[in-house]
PDB file of N, CA and C in Angstrom:
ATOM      1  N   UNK A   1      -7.926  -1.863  -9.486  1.00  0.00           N
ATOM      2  CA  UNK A   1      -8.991  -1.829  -8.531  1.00  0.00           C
ATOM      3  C   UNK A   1      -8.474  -1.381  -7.158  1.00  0.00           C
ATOM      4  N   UNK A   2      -7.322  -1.890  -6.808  1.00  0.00           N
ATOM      5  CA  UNK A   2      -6.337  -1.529  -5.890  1.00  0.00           C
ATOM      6  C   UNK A   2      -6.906   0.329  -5.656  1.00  0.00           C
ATOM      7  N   UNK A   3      -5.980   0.552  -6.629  1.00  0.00           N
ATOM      8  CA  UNK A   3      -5.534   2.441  -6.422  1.00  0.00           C
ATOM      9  C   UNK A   3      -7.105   2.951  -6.366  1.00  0.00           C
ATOM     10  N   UNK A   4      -7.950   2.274  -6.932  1.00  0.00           N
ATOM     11  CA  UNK A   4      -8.979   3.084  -6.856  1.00  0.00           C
ATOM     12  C   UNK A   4      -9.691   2.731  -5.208  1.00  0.00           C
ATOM     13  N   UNK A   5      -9.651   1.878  -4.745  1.00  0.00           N
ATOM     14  CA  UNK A   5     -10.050   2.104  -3.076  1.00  0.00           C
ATOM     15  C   UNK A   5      -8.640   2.953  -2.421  1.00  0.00           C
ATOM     16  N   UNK A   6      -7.723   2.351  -2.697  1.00  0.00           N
ATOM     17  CA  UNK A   6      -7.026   3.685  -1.799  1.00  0.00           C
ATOM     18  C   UNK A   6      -7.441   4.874  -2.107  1.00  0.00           C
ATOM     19  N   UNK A   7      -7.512   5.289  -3.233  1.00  0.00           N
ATOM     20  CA  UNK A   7      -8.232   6.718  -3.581  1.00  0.00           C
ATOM     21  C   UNK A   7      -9.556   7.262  -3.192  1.00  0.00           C
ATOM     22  N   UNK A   8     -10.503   6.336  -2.940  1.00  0.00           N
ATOM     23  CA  UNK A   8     -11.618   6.307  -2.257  1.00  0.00           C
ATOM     24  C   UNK A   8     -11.165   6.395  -0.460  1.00  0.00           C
ATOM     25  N   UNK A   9     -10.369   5.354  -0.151  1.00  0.00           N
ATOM     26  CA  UNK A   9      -9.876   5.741   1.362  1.00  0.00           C
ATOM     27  C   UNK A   9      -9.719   7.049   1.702  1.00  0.00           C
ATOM     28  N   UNK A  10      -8.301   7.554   0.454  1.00  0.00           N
ATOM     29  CA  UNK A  10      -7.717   8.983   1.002  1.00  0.00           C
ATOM     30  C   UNK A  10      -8.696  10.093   1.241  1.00  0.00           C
ATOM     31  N   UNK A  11      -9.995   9.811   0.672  1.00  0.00           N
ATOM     32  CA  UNK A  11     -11.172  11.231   0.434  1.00  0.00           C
ATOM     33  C   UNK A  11     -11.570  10.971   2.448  1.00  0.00           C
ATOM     34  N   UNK A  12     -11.933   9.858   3.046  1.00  0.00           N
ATOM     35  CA  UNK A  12     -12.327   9.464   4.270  1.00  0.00           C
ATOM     36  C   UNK A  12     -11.293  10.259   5.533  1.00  0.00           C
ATOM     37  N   UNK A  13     -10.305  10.864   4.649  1.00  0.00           N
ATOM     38  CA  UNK A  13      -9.255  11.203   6.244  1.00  0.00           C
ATOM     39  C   UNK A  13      -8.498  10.551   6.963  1.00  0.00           C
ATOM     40  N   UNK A  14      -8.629   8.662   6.554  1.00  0.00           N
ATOM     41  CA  UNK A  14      -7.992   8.103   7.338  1.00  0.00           C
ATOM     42  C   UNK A  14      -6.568   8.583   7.067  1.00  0.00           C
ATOM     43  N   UNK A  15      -5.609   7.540   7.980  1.00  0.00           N
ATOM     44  CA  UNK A  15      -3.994   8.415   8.355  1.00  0.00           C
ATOM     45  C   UNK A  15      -3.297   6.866   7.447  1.00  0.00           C
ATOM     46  N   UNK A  16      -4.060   5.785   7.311  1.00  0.00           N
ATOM     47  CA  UNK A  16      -3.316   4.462   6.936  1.00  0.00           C
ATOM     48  C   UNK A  16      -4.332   3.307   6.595  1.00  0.00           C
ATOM     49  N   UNK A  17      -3.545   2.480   6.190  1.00  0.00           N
ATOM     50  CA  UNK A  17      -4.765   1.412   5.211  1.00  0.00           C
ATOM     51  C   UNK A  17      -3.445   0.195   5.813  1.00  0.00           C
ATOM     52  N   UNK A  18      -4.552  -1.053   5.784  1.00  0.00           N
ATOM     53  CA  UNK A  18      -3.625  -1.967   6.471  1.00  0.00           C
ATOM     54  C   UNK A  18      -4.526  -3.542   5.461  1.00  0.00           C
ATOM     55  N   UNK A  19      -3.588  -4.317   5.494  1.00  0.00           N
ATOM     56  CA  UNK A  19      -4.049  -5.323   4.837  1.00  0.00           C
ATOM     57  C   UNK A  19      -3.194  -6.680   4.504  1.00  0.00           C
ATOM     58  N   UNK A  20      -3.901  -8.205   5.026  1.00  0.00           N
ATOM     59  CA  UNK A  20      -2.936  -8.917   5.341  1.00  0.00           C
ATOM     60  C   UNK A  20      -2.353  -9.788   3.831  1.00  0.00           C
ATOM     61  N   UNK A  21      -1.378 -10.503   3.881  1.00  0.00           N
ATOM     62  CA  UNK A  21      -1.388 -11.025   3.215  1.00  0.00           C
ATOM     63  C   UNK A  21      -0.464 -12.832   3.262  1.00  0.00           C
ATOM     64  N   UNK A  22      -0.993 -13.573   2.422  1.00  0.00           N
ATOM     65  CA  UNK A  22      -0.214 -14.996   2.458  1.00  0.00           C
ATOM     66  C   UNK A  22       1.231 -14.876   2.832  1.00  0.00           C
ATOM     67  N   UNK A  23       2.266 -15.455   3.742  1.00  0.00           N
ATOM     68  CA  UNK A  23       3.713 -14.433   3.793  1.00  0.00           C
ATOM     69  C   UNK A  23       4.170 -15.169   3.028  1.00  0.00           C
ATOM     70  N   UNK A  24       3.591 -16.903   2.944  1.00  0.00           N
ATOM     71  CA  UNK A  24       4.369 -17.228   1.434  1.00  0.00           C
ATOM     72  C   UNK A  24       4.107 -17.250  -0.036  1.00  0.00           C
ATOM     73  N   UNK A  25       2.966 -15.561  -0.167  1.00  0.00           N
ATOM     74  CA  UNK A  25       2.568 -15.339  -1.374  1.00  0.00           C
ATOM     75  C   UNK A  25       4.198 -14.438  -1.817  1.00  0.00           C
ATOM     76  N   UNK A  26       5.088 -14.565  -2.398  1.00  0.00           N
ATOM     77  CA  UNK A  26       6.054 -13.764  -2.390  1.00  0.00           C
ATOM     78  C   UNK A  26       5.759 -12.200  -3.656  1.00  0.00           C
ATOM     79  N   UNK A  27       4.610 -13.601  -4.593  1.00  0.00           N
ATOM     80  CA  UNK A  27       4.405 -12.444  -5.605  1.00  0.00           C
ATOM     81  C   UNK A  27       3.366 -11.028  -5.048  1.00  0.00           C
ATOM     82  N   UNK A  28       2.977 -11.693  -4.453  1.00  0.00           N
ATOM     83  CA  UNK A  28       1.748 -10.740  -3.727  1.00  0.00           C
ATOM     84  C   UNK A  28       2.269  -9.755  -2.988  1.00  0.00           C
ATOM     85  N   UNK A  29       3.646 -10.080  -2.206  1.00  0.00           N
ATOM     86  CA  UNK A  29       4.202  -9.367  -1.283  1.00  0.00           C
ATOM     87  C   UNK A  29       5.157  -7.948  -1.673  1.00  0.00           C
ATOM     88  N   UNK A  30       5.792  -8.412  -3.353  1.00  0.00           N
ATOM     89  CA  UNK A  30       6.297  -7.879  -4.094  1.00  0.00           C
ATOM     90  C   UNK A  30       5.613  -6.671  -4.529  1.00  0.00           C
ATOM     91  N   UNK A  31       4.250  -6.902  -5.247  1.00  0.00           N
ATOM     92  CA  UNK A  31       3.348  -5.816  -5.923  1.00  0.00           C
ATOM     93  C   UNK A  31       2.616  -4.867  -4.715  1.00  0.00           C
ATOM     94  N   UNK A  32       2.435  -5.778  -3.412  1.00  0.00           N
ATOM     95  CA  UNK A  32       2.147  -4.483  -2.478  1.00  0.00           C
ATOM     96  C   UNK A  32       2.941  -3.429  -2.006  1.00  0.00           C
ATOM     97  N   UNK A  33       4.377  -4.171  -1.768  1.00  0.00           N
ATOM     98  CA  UNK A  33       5.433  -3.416  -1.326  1.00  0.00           C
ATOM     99  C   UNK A  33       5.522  -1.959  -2.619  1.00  0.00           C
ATOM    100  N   UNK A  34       5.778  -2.966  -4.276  1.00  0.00           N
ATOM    101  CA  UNK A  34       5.801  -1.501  -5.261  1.00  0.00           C
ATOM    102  C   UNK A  34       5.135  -0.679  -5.304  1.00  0.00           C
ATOM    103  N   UNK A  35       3.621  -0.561  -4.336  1.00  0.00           N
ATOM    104  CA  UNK A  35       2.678   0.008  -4.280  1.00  0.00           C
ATOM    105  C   UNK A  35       2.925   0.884  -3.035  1.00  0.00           C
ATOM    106  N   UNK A  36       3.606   0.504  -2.250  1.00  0.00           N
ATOM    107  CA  UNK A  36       3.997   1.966  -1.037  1.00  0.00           C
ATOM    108  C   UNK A  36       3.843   0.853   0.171  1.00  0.00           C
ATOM    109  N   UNK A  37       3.152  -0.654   0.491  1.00  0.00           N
ATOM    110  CA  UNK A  37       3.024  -0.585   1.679  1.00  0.00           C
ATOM    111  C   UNK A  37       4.228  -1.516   2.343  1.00  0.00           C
ATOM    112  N   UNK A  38       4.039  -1.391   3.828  1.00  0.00           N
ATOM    113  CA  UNK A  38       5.009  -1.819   4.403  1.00  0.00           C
ATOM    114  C   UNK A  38       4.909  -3.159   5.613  1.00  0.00           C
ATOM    115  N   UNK A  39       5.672  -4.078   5.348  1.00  0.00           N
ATOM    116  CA  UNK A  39       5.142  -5.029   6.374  1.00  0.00           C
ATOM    117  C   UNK A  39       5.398  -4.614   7.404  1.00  0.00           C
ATOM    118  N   UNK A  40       4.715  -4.865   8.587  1.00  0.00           N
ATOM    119  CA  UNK A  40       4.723  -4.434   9.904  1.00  0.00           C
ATOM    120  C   UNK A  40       5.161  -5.760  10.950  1.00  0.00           C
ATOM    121  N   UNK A  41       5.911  -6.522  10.342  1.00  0.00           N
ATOM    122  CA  UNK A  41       6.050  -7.185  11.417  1.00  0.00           C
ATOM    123  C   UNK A  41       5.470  -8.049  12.061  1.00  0.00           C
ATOM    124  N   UNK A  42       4.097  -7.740  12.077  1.00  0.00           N
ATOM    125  CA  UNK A  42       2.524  -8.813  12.801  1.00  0.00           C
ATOM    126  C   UNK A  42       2.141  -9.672  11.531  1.00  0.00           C
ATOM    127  N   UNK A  43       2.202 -10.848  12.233  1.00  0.00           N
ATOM    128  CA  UNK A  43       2.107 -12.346  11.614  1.00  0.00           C
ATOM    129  C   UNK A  43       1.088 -13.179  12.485  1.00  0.00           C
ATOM    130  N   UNK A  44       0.160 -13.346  11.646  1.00  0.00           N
ATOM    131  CA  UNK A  44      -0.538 -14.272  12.554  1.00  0.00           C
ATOM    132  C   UNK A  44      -1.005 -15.903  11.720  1.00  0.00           C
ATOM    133  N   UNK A  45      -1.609 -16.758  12.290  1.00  0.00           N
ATOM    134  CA  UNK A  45      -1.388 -18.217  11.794  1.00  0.00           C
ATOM    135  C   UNK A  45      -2.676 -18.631  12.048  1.00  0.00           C
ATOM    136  N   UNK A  46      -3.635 -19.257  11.113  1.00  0.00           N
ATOM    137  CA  UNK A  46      -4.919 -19.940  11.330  1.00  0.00           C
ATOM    138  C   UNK A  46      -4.920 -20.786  10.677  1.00  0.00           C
ATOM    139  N   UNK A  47      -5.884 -21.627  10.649  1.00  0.00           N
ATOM    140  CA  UNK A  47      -6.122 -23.244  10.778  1.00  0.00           C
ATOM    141  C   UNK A  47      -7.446 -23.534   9.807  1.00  0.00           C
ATOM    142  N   UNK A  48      -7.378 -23.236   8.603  1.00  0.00           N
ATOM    143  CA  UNK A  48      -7.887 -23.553   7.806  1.00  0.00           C
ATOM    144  C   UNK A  48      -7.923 -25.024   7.030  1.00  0.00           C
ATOM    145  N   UNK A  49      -7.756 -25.834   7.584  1.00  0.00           N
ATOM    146  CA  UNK A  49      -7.595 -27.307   7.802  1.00  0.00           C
ATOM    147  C   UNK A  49      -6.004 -27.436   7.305  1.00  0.00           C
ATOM    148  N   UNK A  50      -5.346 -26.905   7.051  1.00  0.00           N
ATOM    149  CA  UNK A  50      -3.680 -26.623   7.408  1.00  0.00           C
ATOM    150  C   UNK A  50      -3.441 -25.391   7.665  1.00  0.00           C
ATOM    151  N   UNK A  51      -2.736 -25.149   8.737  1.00  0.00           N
ATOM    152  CA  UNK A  51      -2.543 -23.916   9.051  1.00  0.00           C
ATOM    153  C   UNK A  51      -2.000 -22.870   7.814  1.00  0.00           C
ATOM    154  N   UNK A  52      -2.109 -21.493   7.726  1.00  0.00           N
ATOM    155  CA  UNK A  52      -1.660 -20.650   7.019  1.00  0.00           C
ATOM    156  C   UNK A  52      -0.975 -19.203   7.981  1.00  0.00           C
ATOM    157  N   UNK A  53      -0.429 -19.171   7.130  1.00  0.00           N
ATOM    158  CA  UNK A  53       0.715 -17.947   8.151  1.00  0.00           C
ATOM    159  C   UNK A  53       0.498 -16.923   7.126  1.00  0.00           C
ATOM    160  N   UNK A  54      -0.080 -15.445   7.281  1.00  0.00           N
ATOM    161  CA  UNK A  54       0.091 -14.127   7.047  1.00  0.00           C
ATOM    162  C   UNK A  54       0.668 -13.306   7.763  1.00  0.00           C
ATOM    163  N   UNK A  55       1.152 -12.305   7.019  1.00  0.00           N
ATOM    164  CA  UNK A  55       1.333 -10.969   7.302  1.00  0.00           C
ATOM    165  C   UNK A  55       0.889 -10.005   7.109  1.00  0.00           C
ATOM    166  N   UNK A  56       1.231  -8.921   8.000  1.00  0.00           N
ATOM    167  CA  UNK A  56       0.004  -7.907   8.045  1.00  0.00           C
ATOM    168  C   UNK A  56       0.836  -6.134   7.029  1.00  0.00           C
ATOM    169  N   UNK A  57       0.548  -6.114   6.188  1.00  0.00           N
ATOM    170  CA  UNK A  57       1.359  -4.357   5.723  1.00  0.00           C
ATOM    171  C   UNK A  57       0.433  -3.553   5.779  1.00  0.00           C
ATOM    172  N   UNK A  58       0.631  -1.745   6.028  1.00  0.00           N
ATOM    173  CA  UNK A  58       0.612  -0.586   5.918  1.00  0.00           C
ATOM    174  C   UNK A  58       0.617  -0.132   5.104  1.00  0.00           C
ATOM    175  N   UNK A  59      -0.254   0.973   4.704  1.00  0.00           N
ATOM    176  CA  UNK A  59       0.414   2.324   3.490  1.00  0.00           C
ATOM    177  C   UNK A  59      -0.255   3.659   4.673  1.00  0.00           C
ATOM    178  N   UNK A  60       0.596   4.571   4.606  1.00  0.00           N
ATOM    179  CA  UNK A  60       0.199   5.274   4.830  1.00  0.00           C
ATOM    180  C   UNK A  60      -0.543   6.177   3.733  1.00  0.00           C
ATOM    181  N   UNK A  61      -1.457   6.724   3.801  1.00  0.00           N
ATOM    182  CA  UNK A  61      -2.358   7.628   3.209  1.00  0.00           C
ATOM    183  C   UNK A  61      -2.032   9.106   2.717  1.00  0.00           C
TER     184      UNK A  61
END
């Protein structure tokens, strides 16, 4: 389901696709990375009656 919205993205022109994820999903972090994208570094933390910490990755297009 993945490849098929990026493939739908790439027809739009955009330059990149961005999308966060759990940072202590490790499996999650794994299958995006084999997929092309890249963490960027930006982490942010909300309070879903315990806080949760994500990260944010890239693919370029």
């Amino acid at each position: 389901m993945l490849e098929f919205a990026l493939e739908k993205i790439s027809t739009k022109n955009y330059p990149k696709v961005g999308l966060w994820v759990l940072s202590s999903n490790e499996n999650a972090i794994h299958f995006y990375k084999k997929l092309g994208f890249s963490d960027t570094g930006i982490v942010k933390e909300e309070n879903l009656g315990e806080i949760i910490t994500e990260s944010f990755f890239t693919k370029e297009i």
